[in-house]
Every structure is written in C-alpha cells, then in structure tokens.
Protein backbone atom coordinates (compact mmCIF):
# COMPACT_ATOMS: atom_id res chain seq x y z
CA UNK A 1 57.63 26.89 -17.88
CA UNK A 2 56.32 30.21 -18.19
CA UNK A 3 53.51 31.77 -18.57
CA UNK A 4 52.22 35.41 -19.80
CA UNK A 5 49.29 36.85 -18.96
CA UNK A 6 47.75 40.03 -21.27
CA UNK A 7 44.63 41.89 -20.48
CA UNK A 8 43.06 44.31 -22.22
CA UNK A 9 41.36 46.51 -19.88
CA UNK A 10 39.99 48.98 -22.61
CA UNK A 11 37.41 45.58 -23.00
CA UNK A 12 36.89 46.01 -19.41
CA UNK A 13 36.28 49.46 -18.93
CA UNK A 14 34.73 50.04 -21.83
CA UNK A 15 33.10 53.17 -20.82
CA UNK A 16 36.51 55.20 -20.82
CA UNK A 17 38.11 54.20 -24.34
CA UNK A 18 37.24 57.46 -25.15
CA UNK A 19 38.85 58.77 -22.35
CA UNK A 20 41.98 57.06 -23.33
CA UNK A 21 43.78 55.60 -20.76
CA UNK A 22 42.96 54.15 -16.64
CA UNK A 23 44.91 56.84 -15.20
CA UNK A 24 42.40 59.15 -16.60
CA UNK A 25 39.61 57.14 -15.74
CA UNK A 26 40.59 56.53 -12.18
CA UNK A 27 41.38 60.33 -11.84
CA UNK A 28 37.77 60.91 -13.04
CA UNK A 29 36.14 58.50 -10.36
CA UNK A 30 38.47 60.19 -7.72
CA UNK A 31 37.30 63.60 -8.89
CA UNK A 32 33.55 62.71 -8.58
CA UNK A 33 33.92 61.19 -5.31
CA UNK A 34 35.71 63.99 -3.80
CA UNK A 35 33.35 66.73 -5.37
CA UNK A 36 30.31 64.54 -4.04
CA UNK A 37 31.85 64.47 -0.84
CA UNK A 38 32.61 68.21 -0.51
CA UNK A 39 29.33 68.39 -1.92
CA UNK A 40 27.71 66.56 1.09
CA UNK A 41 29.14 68.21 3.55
CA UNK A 42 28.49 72.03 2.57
CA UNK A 43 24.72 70.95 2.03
CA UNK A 44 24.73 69.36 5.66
CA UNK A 45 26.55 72.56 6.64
CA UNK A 46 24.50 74.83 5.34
CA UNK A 47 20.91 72.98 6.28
CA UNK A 48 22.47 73.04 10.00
CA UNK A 49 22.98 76.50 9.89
CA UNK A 50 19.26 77.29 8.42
CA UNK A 51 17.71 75.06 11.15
CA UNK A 52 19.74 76.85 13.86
CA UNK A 53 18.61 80.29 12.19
CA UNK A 54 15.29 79.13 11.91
CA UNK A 55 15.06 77.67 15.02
CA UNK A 56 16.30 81.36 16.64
CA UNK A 57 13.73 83.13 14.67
CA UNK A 58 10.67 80.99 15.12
CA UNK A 59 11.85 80.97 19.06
CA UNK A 60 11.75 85.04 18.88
CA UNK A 61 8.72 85.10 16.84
CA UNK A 62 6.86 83.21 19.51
CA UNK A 63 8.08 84.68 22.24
CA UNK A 64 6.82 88.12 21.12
CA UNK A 65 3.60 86.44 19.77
CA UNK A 66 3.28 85.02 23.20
CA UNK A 67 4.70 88.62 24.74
CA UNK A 68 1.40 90.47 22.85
CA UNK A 69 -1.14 87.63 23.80
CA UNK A 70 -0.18 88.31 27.18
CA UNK A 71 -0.76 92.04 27.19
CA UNK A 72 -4.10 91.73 24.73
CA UNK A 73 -5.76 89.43 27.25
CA UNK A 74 -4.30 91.50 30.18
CA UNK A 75 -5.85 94.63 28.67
CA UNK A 76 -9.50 92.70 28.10
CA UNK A 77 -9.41 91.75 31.60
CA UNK A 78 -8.68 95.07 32.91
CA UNK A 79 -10.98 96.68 30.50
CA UNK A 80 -13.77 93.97 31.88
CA UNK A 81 -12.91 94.31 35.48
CA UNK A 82 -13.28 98.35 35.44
CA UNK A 83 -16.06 98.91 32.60
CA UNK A 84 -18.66 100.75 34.52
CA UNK A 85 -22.14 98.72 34.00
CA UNK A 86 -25.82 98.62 35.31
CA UNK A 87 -27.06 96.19 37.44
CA UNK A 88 -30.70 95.11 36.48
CA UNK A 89 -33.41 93.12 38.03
CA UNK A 90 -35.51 90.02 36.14
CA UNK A 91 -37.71 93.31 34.60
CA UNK A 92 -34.68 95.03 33.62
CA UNK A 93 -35.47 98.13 36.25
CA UNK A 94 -31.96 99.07 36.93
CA UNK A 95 -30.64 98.60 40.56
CA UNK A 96 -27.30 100.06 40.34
CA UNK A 97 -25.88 101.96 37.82
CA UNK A 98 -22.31 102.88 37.03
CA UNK A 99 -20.73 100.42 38.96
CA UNK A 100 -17.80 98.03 38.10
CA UNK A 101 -17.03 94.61 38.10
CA UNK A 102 -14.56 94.69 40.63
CA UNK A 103 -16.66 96.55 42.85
CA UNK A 104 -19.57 94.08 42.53
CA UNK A 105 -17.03 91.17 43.24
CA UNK A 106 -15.84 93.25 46.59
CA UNK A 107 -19.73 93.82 47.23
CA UNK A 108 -20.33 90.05 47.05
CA UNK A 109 -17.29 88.79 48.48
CA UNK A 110 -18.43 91.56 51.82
CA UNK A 111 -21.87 90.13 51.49
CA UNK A 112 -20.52 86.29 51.71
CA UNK A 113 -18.20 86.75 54.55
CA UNK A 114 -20.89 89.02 56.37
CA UNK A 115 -23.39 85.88 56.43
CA UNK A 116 -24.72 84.12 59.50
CA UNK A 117 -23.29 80.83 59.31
CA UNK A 118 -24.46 77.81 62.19
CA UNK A 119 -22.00 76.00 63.94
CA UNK A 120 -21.66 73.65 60.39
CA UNK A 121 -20.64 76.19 58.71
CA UNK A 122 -23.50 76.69 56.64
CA UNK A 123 -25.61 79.88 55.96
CA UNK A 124 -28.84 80.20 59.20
CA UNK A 125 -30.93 82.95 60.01
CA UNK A 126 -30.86 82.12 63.43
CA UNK A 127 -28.26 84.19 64.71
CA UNK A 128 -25.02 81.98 64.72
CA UNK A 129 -21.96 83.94 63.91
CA UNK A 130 -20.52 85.76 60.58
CA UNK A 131 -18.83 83.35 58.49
CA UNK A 132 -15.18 85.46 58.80
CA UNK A 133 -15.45 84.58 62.23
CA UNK A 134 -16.53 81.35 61.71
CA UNK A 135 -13.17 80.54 59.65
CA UNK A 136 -11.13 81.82 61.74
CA UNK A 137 -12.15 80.39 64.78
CA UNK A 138 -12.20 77.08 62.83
CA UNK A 139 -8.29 77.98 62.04
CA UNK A 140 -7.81 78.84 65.42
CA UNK A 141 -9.04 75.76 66.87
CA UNK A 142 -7.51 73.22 64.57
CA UNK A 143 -3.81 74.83 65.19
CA UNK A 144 -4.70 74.71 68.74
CA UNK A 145 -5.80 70.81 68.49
CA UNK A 146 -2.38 70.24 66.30
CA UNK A 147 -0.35 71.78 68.70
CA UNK A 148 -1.75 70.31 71.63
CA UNK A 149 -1.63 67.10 70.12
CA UNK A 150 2.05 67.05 68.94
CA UNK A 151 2.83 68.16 72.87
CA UNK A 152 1.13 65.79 73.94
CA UNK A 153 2.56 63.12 72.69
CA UNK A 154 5.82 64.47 72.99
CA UNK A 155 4.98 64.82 76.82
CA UNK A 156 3.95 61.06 76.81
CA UNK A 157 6.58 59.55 75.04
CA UNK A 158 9.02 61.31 77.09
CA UNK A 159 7.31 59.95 80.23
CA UNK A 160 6.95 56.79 78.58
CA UNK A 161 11.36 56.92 78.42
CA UNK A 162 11.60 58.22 81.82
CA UNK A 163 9.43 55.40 83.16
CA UNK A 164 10.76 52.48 81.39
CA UNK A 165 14.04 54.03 81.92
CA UNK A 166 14.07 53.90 86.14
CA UNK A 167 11.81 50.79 86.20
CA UNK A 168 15.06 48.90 84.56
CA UNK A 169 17.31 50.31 87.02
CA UNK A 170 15.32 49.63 90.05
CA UNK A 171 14.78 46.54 88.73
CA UNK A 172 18.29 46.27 88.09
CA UNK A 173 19.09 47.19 91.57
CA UNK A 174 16.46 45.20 93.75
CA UNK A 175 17.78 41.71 91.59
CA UNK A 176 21.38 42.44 92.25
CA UNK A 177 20.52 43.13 95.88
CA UNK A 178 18.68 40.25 96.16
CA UNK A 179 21.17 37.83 94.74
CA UNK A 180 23.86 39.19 96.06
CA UNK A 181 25.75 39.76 92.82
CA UNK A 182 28.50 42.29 93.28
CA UNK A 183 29.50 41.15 96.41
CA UNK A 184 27.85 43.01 99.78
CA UNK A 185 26.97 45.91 98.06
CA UNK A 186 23.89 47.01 99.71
C-alpha cells in the first residue's frame, strides 16, 4: 500500500505567494531577525556608552559645582570673620568700633577662661580660681587617679600571684613533710 502525501504550502503561507517561493520567504524571516538583532545590540551599545559619558560628565560637573560651593562659602566666612564692625549697647551708643569678629570671639573666649570658677566648676565671685586652671588641674588630677589606679591594681594582682603562689608551695611542703611522702626528705 502506498500512500502520497501533497501539500500546498502557498495555502499555508499565504502571506508570501507574492514572494514566490519558501526559500524566499524563509530568507526574509532570517533577514529580519538578524537586522533586529544587530539592531539590538548597537542600541544597547550605544545607550551604554551615553550613560558612561553621562555619568563622567555629570560626575565632573558636580565636582566643580561642589569645588565653587566650597570656595563661595569659604570666602563668606572669611569675609564675616574679618569685616570690621561696631559693637553697640541696648541704646545703640557704640562701645567698640572697628573691630572684627574674630577678635571679639578671642576677646570672649579670654574673658571665659579668665573667670573665677568654685571648686564645681561653675562661675563665683568669691575668689576660687580661673577656669584655665580649673581644667587643667581637673585633667591633671583625673590622669593622676587613672594612673594610680591601673598601678594599683597591677601592684595587687601581682601580690595577689605571689601570695597564692608560695602559700601552695608551703602548703605543698608542710603536707609532704608531714606524711612522709617522698620518703625522709626533710
């Protein structure tokens, strides 16, 4: 028995009887897929290579937008720490005149370290001692208390060894004496 088999494949693929034949329809569908492929991969290309350039750009941009921040608020707060101005009382009688910021800070900072502080630490007008002094006799003493502590207890634990140390060998000695362990040793 046999059996044959036609098929028309221009009823198939109808949309290439114009084209004529499969070879030319299966060369067209290759065709596309490779150009959309190539396709793909220069647009991937190319939007890799505008992010990295962008990316390098916008980096430099802000750096030097960063870069004349910097110097713009460096030069206000020079400008502000050396402007010459006049100090005023409540009536607006000028007290000093011509005199920076800086200086006024220094004048203050003098002033603060200059005060009478009590043995709290806190501002008296009963004598006491300038704060400056006060600090660093505070410093002082608490490196002195650290120190002496940490020998201290070095010191004791060290005893502590010693001790424990020649109490277990006496001990030691007097039991094996007593019993008579190693044999007349005396």
């Amino acid at each position: 028995m046999k059996l044959n088999f036609e098929i028309d494949l221009s009823e198939i693929y109808s949309d290439y009887e114009e084209a004529g034949s499969l070879d030319e329809m299966l060369a067209d569908r290759i065709r596309e897929s490779i150009e959309n492929g190539i396709e793909a991969k220069i647009v991937d290309h190319l939007l890799k290579d505008m992010s990295l350039n962008l990316s390098q750009k916008l980096n430099s941009k802000l750096a030097e937008i960063e870069q004349q921040i910097d110097e713009k608020a460096d030069s206000l707060l020079d400008d502000f720490l050396h402007r010459k101005v006049n100090i005023t009382d409540r009536w607006g009688d000028v007290i000093k005149s011509n005199i920076s910021v800086v200086d006024l800070m220094k004048e203050k900072f003098d002033s603060f370290m200059d005060e009478s502080v009590g043995s709290d630490g806190k501002p008296t007008s009963y004598g006491g001692k300038k704060r400056l002094d006060y600090i660093i006799d505070r410093k002082f003493q608490r490196d002195v208390e650290y120190m002496t502590d940490k020998v201290v207890k070095e010191v004791q634990k060290r005893i502590k060894e010693e001790v424990e140390s020649q109490l277990g060998k006496k001990i030691s000695d007097k039991l094996l004496k007593e019993l008579d362990i190693l044999g007349g040793v005396k």
